[in-house]
C-alpha atoms as a PDB file:
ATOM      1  CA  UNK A   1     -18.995  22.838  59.854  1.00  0.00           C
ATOM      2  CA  UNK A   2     -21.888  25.552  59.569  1.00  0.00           C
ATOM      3  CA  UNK A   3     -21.271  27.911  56.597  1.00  0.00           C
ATOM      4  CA  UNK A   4     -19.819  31.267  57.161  1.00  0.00           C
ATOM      5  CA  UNK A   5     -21.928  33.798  57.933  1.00  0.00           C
ATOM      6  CA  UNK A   6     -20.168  37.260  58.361  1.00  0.00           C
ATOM      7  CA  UNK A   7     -19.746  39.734  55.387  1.00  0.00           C
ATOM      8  CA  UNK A   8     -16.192  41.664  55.023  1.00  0.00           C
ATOM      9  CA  UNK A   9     -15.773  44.652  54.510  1.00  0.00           C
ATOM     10  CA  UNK A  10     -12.659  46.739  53.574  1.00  0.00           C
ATOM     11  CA  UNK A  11     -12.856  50.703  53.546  1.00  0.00           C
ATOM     12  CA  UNK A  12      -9.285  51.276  54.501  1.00  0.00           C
ATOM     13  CA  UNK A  13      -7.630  51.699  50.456  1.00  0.00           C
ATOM     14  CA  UNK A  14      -9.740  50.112  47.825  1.00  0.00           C
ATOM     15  CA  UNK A  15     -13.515  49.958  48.936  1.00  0.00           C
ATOM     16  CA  UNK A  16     -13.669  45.696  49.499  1.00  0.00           C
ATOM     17  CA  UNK A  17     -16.850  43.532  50.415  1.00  0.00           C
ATOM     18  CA  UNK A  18     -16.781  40.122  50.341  1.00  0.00           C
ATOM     19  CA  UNK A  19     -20.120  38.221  51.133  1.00  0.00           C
ATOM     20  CA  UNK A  20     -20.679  35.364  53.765  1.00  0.00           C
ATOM     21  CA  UNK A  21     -19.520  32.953  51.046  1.00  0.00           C
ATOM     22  CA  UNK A  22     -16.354  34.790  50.206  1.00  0.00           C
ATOM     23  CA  UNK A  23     -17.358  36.021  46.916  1.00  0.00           C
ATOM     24  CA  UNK A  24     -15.935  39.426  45.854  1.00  0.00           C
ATOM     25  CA  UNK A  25     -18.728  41.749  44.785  1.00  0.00           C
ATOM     26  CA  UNK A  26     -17.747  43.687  42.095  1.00  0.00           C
ATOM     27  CA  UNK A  27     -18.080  47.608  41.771  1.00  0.00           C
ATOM     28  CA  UNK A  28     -20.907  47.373  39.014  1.00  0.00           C
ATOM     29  CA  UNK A  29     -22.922  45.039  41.587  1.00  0.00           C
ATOM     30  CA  UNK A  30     -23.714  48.197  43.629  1.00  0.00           C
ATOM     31  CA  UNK A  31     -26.485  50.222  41.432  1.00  0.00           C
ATOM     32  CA  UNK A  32     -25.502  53.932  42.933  1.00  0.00           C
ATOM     33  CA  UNK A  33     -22.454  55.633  44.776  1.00  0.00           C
ATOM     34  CA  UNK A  34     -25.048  56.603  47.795  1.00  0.00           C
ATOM     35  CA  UNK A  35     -25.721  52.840  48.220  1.00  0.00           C
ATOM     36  CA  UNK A  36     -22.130  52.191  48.639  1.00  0.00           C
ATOM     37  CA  UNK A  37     -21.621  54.896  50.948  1.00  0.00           C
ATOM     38  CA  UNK A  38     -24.587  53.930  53.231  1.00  0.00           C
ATOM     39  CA  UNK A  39     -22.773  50.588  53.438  1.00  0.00           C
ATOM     40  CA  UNK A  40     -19.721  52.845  54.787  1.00  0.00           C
ATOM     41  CA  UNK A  41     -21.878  55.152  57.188  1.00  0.00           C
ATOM     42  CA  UNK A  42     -22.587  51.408  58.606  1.00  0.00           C
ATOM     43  CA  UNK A  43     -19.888  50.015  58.534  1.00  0.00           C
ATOM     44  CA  UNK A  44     -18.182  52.605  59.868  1.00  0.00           C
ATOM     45  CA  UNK A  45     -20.226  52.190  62.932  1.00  0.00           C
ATOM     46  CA  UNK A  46     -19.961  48.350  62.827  1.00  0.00           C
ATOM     47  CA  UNK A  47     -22.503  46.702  65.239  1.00  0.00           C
ATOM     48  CA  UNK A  48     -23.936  50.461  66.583  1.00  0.00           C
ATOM     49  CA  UNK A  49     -27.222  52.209  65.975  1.00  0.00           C
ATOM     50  CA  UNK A  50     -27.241  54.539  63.756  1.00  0.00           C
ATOM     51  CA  UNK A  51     -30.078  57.080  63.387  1.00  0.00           C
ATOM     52  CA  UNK A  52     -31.658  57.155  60.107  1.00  0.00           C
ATOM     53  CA  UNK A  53     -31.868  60.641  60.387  1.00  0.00           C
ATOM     54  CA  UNK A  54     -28.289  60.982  60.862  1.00  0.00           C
ATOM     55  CA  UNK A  55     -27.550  58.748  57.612  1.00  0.00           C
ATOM     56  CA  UNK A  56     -30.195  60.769  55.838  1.00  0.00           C
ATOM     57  CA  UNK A  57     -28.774  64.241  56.745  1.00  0.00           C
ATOM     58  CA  UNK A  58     -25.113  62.829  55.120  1.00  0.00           C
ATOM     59  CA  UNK A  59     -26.602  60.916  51.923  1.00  0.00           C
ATOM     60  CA  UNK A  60     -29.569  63.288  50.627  1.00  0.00           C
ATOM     61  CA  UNK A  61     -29.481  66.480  53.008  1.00  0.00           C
ATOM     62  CA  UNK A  62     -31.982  68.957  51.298  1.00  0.00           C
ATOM     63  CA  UNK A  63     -34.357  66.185  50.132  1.00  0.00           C
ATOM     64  CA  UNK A  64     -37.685  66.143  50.988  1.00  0.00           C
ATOM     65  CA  UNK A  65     -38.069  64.324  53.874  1.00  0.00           C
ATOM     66  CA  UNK A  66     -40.250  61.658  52.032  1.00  0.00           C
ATOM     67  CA  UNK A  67     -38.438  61.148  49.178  1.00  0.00           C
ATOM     68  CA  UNK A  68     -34.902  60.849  51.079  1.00  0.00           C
ATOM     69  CA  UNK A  69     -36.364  57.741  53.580  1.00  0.00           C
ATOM     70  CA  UNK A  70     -37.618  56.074  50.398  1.00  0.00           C
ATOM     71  CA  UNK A  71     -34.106  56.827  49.099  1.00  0.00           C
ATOM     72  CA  UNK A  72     -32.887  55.183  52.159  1.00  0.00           C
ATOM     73  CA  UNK A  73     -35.151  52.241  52.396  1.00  0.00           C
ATOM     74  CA  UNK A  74     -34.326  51.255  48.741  1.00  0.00           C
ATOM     75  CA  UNK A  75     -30.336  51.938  49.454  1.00  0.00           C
ATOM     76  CA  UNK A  76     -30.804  49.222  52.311  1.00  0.00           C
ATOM     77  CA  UNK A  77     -32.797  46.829  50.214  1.00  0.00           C
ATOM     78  CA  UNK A  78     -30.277  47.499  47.599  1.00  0.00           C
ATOM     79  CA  UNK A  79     -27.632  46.566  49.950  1.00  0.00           C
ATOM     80  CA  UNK A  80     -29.108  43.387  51.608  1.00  0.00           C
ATOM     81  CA  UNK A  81     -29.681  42.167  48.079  1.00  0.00           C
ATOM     82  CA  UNK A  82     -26.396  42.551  46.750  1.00  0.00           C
ATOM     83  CA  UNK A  83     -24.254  41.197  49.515  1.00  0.00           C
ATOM     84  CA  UNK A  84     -27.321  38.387  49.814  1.00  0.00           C
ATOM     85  CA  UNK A  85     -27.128  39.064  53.597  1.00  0.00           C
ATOM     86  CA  UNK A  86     -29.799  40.176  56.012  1.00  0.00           C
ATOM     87  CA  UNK A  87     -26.929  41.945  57.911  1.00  0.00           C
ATOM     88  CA  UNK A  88     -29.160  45.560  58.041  1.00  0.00           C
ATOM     89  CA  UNK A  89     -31.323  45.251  61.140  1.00  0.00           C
ATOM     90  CA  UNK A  90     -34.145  48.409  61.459  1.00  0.00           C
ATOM     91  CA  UNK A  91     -35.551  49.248  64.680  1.00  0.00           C
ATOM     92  CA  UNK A  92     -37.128  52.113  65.908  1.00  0.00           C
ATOM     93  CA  UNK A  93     -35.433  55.175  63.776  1.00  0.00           C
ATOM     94  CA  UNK A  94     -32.136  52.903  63.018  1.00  0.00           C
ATOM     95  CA  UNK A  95     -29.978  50.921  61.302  1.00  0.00           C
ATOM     96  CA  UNK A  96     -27.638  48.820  62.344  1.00  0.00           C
ATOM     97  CA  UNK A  97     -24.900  46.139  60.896  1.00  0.00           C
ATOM     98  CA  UNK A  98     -24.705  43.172  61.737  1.00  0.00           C
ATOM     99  CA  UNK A  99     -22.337  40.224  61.171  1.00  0.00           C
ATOM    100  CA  UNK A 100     -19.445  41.529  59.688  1.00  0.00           C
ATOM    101  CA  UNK A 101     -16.042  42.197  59.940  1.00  0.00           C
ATOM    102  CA  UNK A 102     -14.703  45.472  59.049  1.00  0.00           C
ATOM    103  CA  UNK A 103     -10.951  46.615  58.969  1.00  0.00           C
ATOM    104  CA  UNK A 104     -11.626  49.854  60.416  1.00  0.00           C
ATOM    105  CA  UNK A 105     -12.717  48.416  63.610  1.00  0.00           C
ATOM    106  CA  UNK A 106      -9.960  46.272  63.431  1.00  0.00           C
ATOM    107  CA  UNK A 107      -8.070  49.376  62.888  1.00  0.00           C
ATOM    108  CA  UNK A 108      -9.339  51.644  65.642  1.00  0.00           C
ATOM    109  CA  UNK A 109      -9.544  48.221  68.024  1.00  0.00           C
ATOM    110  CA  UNK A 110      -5.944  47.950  67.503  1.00  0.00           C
ATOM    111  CA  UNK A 111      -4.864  51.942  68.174  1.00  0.00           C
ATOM    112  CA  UNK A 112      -6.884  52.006  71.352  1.00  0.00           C
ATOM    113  CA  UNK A 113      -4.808  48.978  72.451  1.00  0.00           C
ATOM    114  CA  UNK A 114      -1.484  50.131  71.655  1.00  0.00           C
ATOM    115  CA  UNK A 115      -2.155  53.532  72.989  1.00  0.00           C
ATOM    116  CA  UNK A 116      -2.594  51.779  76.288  1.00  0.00           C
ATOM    117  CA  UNK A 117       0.440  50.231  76.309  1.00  0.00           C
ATOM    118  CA  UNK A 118       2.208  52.855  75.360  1.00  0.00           C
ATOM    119  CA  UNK A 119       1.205  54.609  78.273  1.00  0.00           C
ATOM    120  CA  UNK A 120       1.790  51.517  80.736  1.00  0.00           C
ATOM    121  CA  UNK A 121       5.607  51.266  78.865  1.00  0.00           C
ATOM    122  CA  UNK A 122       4.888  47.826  77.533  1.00  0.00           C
ATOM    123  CA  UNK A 123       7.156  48.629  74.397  1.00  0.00           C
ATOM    124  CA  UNK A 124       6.867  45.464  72.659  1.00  0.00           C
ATOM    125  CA  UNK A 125       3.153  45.047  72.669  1.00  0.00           C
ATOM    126  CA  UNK A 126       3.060  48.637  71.275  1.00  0.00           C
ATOM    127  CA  UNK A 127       5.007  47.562  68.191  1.00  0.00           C
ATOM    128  CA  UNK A 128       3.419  44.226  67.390  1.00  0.00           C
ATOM    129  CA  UNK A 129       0.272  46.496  67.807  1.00  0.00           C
ATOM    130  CA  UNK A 130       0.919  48.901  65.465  1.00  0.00           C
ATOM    131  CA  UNK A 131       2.307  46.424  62.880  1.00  0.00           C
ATOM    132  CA  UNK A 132      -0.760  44.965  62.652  1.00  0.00           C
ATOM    133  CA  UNK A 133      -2.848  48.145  62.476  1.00  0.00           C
ATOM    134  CA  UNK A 134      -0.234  49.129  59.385  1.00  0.00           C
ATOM    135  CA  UNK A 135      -1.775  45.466  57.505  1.00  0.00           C
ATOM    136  CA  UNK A 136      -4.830  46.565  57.887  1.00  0.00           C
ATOM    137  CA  UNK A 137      -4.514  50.402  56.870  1.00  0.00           C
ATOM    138  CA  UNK A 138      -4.054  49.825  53.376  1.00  0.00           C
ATOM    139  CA  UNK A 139      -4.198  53.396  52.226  1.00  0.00           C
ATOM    140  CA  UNK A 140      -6.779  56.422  53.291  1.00  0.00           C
ATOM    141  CA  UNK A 141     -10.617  56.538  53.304  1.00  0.00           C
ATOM    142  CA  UNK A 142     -12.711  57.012  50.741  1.00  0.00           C
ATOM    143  CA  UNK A 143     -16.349  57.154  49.754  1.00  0.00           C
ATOM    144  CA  UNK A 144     -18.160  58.031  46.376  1.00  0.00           C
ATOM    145  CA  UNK A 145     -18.870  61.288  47.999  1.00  0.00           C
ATOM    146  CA  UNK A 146     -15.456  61.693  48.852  1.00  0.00           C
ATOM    147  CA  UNK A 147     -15.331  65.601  49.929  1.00  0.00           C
ATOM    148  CA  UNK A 148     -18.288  65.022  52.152  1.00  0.00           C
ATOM    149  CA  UNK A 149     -18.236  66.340  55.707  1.00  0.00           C
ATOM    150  CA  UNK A 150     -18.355  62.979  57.155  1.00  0.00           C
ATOM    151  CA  UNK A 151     -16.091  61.315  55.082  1.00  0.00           C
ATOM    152  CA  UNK A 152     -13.622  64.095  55.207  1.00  0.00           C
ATOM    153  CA  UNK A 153     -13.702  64.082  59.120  1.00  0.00           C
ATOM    154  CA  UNK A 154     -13.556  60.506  59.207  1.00  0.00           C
ATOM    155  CA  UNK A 155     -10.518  60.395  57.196  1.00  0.00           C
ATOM    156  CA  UNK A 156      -8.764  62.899  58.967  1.00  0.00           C
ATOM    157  CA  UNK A 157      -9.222  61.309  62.377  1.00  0.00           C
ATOM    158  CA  UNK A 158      -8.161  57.826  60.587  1.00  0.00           C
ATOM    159  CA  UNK A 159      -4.911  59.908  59.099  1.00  0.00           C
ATOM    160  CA  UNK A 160      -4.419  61.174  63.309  1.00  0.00           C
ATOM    161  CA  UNK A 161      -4.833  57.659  64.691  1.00  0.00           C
ATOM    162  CA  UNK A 162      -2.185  56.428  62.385  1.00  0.00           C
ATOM    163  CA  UNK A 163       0.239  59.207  62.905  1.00  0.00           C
ATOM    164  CA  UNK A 164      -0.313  59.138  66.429  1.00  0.00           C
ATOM    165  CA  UNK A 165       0.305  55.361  67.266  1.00  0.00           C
ATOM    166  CA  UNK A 166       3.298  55.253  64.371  1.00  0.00           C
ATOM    167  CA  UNK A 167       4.770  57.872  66.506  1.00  0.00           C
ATOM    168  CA  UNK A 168       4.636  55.909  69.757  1.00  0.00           C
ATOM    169  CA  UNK A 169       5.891  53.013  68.327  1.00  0.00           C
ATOM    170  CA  UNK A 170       8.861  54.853  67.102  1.00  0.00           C
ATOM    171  CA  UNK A 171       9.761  55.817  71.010  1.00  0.00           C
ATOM    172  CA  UNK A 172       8.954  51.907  71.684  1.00  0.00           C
ATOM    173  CA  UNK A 173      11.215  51.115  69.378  1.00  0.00           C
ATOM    174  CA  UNK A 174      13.636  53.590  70.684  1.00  0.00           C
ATOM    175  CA  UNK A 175      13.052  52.632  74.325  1.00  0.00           C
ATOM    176  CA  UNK A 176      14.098  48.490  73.777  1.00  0.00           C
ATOM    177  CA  UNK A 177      17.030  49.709  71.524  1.00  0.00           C
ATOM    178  CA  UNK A 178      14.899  48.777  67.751  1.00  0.00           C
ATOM    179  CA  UNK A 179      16.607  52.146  66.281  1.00  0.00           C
ATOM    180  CA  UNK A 180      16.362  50.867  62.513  1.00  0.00           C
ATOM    181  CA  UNK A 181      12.211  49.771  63.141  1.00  0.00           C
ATOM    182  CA  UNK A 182      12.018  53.860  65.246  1.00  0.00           C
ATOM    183  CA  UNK A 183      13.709  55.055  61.836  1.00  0.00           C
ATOM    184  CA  UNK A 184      10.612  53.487  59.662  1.00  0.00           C
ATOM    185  CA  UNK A 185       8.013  54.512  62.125  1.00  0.00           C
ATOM    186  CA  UNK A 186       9.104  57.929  62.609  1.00  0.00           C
ATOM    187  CA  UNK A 187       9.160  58.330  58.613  1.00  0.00           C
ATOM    188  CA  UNK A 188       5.816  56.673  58.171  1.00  0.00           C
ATOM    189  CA  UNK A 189       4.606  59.252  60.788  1.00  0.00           C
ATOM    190  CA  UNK A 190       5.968  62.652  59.315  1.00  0.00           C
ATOM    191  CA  UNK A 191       5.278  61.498  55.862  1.00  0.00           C
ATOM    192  CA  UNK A 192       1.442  61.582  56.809  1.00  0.00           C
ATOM    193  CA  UNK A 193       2.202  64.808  58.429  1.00  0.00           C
ATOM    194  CA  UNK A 194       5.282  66.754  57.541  1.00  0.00           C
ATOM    195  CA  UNK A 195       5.197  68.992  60.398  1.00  0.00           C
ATOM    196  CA  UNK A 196       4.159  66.131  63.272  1.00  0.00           C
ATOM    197  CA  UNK A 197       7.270  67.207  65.440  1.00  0.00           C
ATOM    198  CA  UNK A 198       7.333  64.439  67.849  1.00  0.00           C
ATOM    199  CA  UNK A 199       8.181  61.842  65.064  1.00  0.00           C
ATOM    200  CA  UNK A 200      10.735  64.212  63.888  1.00  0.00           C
ATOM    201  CA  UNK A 201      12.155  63.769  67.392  1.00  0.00           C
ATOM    202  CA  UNK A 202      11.956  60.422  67.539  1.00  0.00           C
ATOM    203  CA  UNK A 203      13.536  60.234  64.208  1.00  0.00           C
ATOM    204  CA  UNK A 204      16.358  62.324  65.158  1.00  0.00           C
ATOM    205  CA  UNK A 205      17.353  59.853  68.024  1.00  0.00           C
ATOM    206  CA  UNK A 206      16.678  57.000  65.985  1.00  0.00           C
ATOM    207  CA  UNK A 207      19.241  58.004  63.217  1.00  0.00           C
ATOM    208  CA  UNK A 208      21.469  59.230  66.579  1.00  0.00           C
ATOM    209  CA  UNK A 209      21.066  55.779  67.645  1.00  0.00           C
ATOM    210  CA  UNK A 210      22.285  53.945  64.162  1.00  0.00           C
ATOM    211  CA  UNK A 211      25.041  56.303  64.432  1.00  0.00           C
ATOM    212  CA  UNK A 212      23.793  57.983  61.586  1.00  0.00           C
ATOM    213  CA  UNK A 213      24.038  61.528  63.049  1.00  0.00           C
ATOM    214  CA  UNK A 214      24.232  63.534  59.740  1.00  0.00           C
ATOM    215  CA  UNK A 215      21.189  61.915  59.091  1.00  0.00           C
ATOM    216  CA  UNK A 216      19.457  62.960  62.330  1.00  0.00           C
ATOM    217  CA  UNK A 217      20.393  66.484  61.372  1.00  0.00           C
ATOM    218  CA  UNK A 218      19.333  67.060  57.901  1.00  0.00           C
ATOM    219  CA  UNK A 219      16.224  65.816  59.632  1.00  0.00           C
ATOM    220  CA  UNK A 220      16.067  68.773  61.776  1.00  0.00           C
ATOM    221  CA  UNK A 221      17.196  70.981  58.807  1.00  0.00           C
ATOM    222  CA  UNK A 222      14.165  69.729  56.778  1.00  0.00           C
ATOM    223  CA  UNK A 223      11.736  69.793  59.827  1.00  0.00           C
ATOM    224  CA  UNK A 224      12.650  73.322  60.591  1.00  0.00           C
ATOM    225  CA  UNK A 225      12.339  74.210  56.565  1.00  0.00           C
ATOM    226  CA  UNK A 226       8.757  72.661  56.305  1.00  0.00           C
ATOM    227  CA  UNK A 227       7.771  74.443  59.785  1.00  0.00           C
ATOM    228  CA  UNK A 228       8.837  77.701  58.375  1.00  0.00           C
ATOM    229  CA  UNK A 229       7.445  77.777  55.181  1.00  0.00           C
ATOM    230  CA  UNK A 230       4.471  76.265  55.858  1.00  0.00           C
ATOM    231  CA  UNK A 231       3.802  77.664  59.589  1.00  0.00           C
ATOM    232  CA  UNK A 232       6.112  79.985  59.897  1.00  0.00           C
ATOM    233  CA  UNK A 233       7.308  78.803  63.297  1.00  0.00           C
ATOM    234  CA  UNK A 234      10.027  77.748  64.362  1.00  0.00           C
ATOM    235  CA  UNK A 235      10.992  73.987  66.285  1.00  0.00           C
ATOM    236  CA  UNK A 236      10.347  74.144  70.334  1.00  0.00           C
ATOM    237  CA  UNK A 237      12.796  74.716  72.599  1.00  0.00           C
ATOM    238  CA  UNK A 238      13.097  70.447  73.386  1.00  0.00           C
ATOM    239  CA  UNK A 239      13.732  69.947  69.532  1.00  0.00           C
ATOM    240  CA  UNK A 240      16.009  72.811  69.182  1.00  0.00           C
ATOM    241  CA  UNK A 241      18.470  71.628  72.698  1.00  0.00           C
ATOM    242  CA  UNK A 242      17.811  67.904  70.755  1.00  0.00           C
ATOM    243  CA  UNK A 243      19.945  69.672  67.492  1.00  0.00           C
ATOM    244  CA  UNK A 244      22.099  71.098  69.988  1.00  0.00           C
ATOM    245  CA  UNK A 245      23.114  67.793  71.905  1.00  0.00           C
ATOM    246  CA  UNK A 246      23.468  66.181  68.229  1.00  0.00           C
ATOM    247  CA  UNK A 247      26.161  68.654  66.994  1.00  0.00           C
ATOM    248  CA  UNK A 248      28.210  68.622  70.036  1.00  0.00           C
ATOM    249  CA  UNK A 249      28.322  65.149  69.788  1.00  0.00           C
ATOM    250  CA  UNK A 250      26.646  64.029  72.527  1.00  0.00           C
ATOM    251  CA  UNK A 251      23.704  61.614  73.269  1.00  0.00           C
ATOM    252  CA  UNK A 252      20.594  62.159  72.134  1.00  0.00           C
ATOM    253  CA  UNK A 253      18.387  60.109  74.778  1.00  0.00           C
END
């Protein structure tokens, strides 16, 4: 059997890169925070160009332009050396990585898919989807940089992703009668953001489906609360005539 050749690389949680022999390397391997967080800009685009200018403009932006590409090319020497890899291919104002794995593809790979499905109703597939997105997203992105532009954005659309499918997975769950797996979604969902009120919907009818209805209403309550004091909006007209079906008593589908 021919020896592994693909590095792996975990930016979802605790930065993780394990070369092609499955050694860890360890945080004092990497000699600078900007070399780890060109191996991010990379990874990040796992298997796409990406325009040394571009990785410049995040890494050194107000260097001379001479002294920030010999920044770079020692970064990327830096790199190839440590993870004993030639997985950094140049060509023609790029950079590109090569064989590896990265969760975050994994990730997005997985969201894409399960958004799909969730549009073509196939309820199941959107669940085991989403479960294995949540193995992979082992807490938010980070860099050494971390209030960067880049990293900030990137995190943020991460954060969305997540929300987004957890929240579809919840009305999966809901649709094939899964209220107790809806009632974990739906939390996962408003816990990354507290005023997401879809997944306050869908937690509403989940709770309504356990036959938990006090608990579908102090989830309004504290949906409402948070919109208020932090929007100062109040709930649409679909989530309020949701409350109102709930206290009457009647279904909540």
């Amino acid at each position: 059997m021919a020896p592994p050749t693909e590095i792996r690389i975990r930016l979802l949680g605790p930065f993780e890169v394990r070369r092609p022999d499955r050694s860890m390397v360890g945080l004092t391997e990497w000699r600078t925070g900007k070399t780890m967080d060109l191996l991010r800009i990379l990874a990040l685009n796992n298997g796409r160009a990406v325009p040394t200018s571009s990785v410049i403009e995040h890494l050194w932006p107000g260097a001379p332009e001479d002294r920030a590409r010999a920044s770079l090319r020692t970064a990327a020497s830096q790199v190839r050396h440590t993870l004993r890899a030639s997985c950094i291919a140049r060509h023609t104002g790029t950079l590109t990585l090569t064989d590896a794995w990265v969760d975050v593809s994994q990730f997005k790979q997985a969201a894409r898919l399960a958004a799909r499905a969730a549009h073509e109703g196939r309820h199941t597939q959107v669940i085991d989807l989403t479960e294995i997105a949540e193995r992979l997203y082992r807490g938010d992105f980070h860099a050494y940089n971390d209030e960067a532009a880049w990293v900030v954005a990137e995190r943020n659309h991460l954060r969305t992703s997540r929300r987004t499918m957890l929240c579809e997975a919840a009305d999966a769950a809901i649709a094939i009668g899964n209220y107790a797996a809806a009632v974990e979604f739906a939390t996962k969902a408003v816990t990354i953001d507290p005023t997401f009120e879809a997944a306050y919907r869908a937690l509403m009818v989940a709770y309504s489906g356990l036959g938990e209805v006090a608990s579908a209403l102090r989830a309004y309550e504290e949906f409402r609360t948070r919109l208020a004091d932090e929007l100062g909006a109040d709930p649409s007209l679909k989530t309020q005539a949701l409350h109102l079906r709930l206290l009457r008593g009647e279904a909540a589908g």
